[in-house]
N, C-alpha and C. Protein backbone atom coordinates (compact mmCIF):
# COMPACT_ATOMS: atom_id res chain seq x y z
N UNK A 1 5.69 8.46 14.80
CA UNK A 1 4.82 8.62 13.64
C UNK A 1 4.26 7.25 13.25
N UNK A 2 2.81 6.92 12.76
CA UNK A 2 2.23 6.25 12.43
C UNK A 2 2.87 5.38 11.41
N UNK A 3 3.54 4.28 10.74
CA UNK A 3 3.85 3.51 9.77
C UNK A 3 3.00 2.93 9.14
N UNK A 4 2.67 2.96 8.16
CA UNK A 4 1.51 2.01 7.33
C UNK A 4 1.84 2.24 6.02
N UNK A 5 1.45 0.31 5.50
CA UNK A 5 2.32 -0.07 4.57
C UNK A 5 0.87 0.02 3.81
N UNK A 6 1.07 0.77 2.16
CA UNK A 6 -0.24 1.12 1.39
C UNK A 6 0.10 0.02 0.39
N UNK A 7 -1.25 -1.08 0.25
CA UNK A 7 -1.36 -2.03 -1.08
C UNK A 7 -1.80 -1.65 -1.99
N UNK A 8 -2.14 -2.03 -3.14
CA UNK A 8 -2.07 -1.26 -4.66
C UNK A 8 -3.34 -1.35 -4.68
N UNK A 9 -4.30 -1.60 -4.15
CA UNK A 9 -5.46 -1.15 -4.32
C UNK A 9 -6.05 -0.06 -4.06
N UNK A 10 -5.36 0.34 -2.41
CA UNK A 10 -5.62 1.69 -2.10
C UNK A 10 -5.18 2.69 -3.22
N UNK A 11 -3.93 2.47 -3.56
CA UNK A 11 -3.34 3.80 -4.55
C UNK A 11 -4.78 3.54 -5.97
N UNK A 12 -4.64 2.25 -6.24
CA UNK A 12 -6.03 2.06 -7.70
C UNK A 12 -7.34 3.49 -7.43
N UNK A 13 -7.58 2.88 -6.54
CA UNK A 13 -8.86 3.98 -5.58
C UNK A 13 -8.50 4.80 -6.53
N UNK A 14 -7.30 5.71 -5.34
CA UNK A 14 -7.48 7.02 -5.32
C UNK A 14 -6.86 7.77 -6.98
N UNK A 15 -6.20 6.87 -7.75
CA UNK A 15 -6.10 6.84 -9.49
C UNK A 15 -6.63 7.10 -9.69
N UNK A 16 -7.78 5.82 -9.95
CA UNK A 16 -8.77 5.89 -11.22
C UNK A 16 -9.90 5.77 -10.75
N UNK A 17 -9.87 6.88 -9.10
CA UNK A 17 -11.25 7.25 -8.88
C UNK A 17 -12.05 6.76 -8.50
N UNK A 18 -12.46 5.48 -8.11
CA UNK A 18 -13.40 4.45 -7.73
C UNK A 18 -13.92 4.72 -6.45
N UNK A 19 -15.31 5.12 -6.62
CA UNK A 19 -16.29 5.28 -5.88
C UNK A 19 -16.42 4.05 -5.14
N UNK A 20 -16.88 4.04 -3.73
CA UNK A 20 -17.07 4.94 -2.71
C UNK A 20 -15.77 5.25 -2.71
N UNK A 21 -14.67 4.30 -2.76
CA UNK A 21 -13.47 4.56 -1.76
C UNK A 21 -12.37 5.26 -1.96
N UNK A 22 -12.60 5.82 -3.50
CA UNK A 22 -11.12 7.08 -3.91
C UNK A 22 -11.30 8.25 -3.10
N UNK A 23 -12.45 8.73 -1.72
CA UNK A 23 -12.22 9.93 -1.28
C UNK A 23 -11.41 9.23 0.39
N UNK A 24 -11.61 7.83 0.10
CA UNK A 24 -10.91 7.12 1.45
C UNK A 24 -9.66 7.59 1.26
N UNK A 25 -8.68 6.94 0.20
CA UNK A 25 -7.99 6.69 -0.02
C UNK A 25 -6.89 8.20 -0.47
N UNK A 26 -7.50 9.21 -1.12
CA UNK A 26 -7.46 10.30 -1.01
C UNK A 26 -6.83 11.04 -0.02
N UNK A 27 -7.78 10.79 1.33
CA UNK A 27 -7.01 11.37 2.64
C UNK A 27 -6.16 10.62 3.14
N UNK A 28 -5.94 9.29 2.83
CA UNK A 28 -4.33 8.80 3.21
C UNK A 28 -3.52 9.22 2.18
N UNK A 29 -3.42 9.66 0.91
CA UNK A 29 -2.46 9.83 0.59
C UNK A 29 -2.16 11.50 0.90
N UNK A 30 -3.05 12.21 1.03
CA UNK A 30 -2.62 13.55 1.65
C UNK A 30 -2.36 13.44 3.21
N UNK A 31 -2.75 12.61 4.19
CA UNK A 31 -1.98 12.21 5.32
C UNK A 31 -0.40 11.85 5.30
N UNK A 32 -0.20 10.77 4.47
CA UNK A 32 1.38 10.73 3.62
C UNK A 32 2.18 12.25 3.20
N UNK A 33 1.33 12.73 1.91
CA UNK A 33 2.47 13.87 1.36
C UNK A 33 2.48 14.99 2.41
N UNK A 34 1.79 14.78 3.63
CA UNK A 34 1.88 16.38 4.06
C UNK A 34 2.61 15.59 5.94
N UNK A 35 3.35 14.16 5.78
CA UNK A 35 4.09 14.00 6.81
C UNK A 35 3.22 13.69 8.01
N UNK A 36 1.77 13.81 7.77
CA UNK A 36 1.24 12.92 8.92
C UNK A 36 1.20 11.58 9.29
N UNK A 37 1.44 10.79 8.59
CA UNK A 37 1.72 9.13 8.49
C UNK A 37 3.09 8.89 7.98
N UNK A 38 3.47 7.88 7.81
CA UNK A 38 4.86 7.39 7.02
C UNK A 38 4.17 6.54 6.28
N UNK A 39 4.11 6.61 4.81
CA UNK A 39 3.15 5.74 3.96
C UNK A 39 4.55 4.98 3.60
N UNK A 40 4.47 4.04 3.12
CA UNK A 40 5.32 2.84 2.44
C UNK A 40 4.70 1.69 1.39
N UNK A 41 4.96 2.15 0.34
CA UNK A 41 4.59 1.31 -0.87
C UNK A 41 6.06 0.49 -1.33
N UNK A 42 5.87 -0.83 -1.67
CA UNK A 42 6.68 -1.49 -2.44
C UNK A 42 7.30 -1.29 -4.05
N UNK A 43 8.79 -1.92 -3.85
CA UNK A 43 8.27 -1.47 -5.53
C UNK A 43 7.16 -2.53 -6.40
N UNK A 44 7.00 -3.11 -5.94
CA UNK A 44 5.99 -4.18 -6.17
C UNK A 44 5.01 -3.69 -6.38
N UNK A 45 4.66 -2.61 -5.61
CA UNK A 45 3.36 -2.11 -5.86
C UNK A 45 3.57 -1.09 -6.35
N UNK A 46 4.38 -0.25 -6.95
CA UNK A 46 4.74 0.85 -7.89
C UNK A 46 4.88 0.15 -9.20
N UNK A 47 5.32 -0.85 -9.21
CA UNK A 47 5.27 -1.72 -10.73
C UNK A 47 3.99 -2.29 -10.80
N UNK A 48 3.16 -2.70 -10.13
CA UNK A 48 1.58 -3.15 -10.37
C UNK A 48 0.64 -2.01 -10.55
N UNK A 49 0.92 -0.98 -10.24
CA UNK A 49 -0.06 0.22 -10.17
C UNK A 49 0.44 0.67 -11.53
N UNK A 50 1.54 0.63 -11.83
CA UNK A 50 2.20 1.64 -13.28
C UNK A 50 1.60 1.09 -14.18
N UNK A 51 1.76 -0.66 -14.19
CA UNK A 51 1.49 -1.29 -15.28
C UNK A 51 -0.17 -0.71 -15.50
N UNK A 52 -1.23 -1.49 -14.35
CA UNK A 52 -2.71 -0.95 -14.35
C UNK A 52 -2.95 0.72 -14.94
N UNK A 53 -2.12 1.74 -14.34
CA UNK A 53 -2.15 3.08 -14.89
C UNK A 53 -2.14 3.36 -16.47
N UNK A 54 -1.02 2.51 -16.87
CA UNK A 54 -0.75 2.62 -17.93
C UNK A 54 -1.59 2.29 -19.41
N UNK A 55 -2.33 1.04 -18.65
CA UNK A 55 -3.32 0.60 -19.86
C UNK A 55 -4.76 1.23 -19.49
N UNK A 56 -5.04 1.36 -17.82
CA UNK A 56 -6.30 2.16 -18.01
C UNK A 56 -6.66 3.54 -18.41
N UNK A 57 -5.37 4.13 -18.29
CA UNK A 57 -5.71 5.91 -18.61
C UNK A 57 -4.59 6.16 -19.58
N UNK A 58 -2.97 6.21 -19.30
CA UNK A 58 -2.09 5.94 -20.20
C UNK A 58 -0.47 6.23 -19.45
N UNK A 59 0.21 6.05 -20.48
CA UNK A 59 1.75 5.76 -20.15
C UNK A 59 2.26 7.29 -19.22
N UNK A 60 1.74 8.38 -19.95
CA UNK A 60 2.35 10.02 -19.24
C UNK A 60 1.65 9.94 -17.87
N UNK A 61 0.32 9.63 -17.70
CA UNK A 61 -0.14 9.42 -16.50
C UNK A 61 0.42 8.64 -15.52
N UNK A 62 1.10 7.02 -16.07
CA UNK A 62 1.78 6.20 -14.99
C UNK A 62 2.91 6.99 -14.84
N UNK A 63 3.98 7.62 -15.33
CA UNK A 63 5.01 7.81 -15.31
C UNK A 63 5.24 9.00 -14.23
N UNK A 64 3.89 10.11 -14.00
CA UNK A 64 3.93 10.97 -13.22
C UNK A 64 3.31 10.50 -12.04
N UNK A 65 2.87 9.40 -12.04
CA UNK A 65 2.23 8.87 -10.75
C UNK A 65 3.93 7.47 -10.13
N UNK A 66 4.69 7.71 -10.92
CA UNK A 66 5.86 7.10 -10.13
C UNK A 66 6.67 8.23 -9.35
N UNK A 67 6.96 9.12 -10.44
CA UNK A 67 7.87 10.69 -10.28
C UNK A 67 6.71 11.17 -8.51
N UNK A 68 6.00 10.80 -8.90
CA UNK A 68 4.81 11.83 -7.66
C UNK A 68 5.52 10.43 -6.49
N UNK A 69 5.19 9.37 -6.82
CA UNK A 69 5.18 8.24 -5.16
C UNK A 69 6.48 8.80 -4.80
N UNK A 70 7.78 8.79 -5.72
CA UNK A 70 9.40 9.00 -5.22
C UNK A 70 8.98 9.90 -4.09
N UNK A 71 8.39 11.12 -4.37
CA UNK A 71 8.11 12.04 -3.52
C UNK A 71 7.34 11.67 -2.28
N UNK A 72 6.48 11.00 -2.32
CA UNK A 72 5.03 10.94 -1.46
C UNK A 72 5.71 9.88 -0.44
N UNK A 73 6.10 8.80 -0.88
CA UNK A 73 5.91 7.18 -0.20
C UNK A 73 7.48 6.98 0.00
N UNK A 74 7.53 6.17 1.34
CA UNK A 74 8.59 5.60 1.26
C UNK A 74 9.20 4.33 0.50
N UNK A 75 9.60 3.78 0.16
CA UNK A 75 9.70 2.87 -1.01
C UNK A 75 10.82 1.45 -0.25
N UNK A 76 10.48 1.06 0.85
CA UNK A 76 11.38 -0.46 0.85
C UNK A 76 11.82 -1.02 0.06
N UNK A 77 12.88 -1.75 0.33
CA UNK A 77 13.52 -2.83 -1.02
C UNK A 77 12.60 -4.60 -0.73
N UNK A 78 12.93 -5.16 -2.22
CA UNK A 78 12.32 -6.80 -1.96
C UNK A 78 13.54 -7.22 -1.49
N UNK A 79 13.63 -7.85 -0.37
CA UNK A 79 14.73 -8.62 0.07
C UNK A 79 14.48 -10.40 -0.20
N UNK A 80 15.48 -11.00 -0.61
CA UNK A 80 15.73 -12.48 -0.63
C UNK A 80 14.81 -12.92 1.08
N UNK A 81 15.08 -12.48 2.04
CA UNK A 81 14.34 -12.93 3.33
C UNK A 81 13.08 -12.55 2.84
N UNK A 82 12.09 -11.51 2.25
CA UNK A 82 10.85 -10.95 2.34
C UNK A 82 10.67 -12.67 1.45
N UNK A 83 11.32 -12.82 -0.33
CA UNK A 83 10.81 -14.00 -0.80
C UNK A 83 10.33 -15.03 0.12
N UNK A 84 12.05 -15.60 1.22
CA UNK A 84 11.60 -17.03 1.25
C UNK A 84 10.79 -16.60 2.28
N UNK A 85 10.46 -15.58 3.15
CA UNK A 85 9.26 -15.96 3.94
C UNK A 85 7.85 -16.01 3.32
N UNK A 86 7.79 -15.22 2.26
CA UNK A 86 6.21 -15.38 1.46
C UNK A 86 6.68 -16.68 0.71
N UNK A 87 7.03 -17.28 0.58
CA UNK A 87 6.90 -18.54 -0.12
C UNK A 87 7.08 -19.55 1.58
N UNK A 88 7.28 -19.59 2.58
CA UNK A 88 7.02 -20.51 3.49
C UNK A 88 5.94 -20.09 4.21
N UNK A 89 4.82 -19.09 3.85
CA UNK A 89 4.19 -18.39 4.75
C UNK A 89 2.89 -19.25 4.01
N UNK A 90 2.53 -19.83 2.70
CA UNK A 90 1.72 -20.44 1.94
C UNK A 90 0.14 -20.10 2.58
N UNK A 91 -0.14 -18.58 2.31
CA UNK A 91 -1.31 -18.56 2.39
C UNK A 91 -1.87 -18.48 1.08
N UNK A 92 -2.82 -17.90 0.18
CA UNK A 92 -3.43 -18.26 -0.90
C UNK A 92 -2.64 -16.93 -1.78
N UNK A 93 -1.59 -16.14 -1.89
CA UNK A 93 -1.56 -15.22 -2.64
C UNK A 93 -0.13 -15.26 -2.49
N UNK A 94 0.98 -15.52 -3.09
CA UNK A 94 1.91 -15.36 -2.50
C UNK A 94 2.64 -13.80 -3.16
N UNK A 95 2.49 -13.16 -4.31
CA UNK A 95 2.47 -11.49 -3.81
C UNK A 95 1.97 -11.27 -2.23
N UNK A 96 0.69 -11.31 -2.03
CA UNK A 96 0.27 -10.92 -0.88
C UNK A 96 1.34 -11.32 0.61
N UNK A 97 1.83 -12.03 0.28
CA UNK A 97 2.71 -12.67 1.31
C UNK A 97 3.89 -12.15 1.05
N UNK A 98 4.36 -11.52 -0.18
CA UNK A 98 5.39 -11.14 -0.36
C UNK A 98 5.33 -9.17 0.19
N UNK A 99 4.24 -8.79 -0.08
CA UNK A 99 3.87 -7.52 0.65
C UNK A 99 3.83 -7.11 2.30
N UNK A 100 3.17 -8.42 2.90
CA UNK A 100 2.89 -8.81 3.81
C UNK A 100 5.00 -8.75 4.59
N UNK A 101 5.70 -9.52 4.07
CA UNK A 101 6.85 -9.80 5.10
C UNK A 101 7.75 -8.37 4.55
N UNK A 102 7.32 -7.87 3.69
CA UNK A 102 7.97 -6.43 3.63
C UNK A 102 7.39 -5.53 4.77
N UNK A 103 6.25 -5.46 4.90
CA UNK A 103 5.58 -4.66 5.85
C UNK A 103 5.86 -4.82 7.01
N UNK A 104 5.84 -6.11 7.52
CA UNK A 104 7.06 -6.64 8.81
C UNK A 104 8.06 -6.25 9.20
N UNK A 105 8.90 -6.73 8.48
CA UNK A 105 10.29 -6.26 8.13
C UNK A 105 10.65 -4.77 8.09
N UNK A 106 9.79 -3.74 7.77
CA UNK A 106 9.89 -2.13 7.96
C UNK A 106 8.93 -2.34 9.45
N UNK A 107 8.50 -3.17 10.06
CA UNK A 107 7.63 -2.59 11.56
C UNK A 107 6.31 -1.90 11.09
N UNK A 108 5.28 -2.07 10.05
CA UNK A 108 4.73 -0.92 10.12
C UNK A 108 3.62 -1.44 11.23
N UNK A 109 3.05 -0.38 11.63
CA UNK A 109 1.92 -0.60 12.23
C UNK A 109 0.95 -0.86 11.68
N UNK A 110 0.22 -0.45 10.19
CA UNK A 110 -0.90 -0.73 9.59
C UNK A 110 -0.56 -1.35 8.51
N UNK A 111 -1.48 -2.26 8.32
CA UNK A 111 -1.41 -2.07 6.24
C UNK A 111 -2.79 -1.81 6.17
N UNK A 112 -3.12 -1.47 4.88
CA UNK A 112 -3.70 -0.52 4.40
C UNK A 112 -4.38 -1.40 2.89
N UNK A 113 -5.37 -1.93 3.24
CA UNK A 113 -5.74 -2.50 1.80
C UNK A 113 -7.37 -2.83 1.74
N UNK A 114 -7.88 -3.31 0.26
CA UNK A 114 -9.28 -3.67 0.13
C UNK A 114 -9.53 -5.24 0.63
N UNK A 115 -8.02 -6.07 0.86
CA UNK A 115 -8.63 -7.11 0.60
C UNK A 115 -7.90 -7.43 2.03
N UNK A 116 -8.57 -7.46 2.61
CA UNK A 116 -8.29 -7.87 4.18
C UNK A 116 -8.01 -9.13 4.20
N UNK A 117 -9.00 -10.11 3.68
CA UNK A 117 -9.06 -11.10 4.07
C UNK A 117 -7.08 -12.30 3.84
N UNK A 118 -7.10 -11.33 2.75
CA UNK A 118 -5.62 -11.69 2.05
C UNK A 118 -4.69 -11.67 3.09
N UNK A 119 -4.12 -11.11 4.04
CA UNK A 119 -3.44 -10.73 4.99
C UNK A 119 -4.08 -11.08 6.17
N UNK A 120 -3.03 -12.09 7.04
CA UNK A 120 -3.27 -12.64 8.04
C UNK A 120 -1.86 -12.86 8.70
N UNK A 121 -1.93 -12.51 9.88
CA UNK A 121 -0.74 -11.94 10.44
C UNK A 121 -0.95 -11.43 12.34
N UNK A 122 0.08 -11.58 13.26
CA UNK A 122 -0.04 -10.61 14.18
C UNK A 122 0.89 -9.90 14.49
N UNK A 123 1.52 -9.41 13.18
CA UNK A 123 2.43 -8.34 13.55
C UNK A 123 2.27 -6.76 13.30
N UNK A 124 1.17 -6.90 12.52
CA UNK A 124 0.38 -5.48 12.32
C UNK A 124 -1.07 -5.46 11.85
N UNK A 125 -1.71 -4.50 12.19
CA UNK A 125 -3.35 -4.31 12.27
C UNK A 125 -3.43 -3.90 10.64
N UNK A 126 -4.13 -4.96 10.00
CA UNK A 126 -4.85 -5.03 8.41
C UNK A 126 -6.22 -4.50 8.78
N UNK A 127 -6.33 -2.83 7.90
CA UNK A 127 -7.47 -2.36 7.74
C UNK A 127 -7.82 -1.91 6.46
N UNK A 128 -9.07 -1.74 6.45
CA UNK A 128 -9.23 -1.11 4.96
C UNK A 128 -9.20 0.86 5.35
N UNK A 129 -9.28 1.20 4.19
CA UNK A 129 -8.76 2.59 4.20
C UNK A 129 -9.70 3.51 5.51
N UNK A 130 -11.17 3.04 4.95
CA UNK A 130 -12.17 3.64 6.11
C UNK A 130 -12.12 3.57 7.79
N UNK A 131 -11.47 2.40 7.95
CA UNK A 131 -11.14 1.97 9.04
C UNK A 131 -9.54 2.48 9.78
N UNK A 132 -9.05 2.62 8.94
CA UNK A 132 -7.35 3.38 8.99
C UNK A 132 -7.87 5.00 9.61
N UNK A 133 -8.82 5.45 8.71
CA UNK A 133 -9.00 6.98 9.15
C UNK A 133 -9.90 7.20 10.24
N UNK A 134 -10.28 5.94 10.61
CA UNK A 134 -11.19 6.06 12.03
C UNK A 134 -10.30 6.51 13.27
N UNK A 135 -9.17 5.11 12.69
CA UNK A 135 -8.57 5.37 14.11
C UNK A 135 -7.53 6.86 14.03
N UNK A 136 -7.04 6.90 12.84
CA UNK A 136 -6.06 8.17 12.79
C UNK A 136 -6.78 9.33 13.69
N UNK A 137 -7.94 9.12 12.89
CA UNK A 137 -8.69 10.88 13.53
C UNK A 137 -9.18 10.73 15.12
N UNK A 138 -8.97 9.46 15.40
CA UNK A 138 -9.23 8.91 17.42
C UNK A 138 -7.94 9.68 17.66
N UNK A 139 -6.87 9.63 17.06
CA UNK A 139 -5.70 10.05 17.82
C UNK A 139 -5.24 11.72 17.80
């Protein structure tokens, strides 16, 4: 099965809707809940999305969009190794680096984000969502 690690932008999308790319983002997360991919979100990124949820639409909304990921996403732990490698990895984001050696560290094959440029790496193929469902539907 496909592994791909989802950054909090993709989940933002498919939230709070954002045109073009919440119908991208959309079919990865129904690729996820229905067992066609292995999606994997951090809690990092379940605590960045809750917080954003929370002030853009409101608190009952974040709270069922955590209760929903338990279900949907697989959820890795932050390990002390994920830190010190995003802090010796010193590219310009060090969240991003801290997402980045989690995604490693589980093997995924994809990550899954808007900001490509953030992620630099050759241990897995950084696409944006449109590009993720190109290749899914090749296979």
């Amino acid at each position: 099965m496909i592994k791909a690690y989802i950054d909090c932008n993709i989940l933002l999308d498919w939230l709070l809707d954002r045109e073009p790319f919440s119908s991208y983002s959309a079919k990865i997360i129904e690729l996820t809940e229905t067992k066609k991919i292995l999606g994997l979100v951090s809690p990092l990124t379940l605590a960045n999305t809750y917080y954003i949820i929370s002030k853009e639409l409101n608190k009952k909304i974040a709270d069922e969009f955590i209760i929903d990921s338990l279900r949907i996403f697989s959820v890795p732990g932050i390990s002390l190794k994920n830190i010190k490698e995003a802090v010796l990895n010193k590219f310009k984001d060090f969240e991003d680096d801290v997402h980045s050696a989690i995604a490693a560290e589980n093997n995924v094959d994809f990550l899954i984000t808007r900001n490509k440029k953030d992620f630099k790496n050759d241990r897995f193929k950084v696409l944006d969502a449109e590009e993720f469902l190109r290749i899914i539907e090749r296979k």
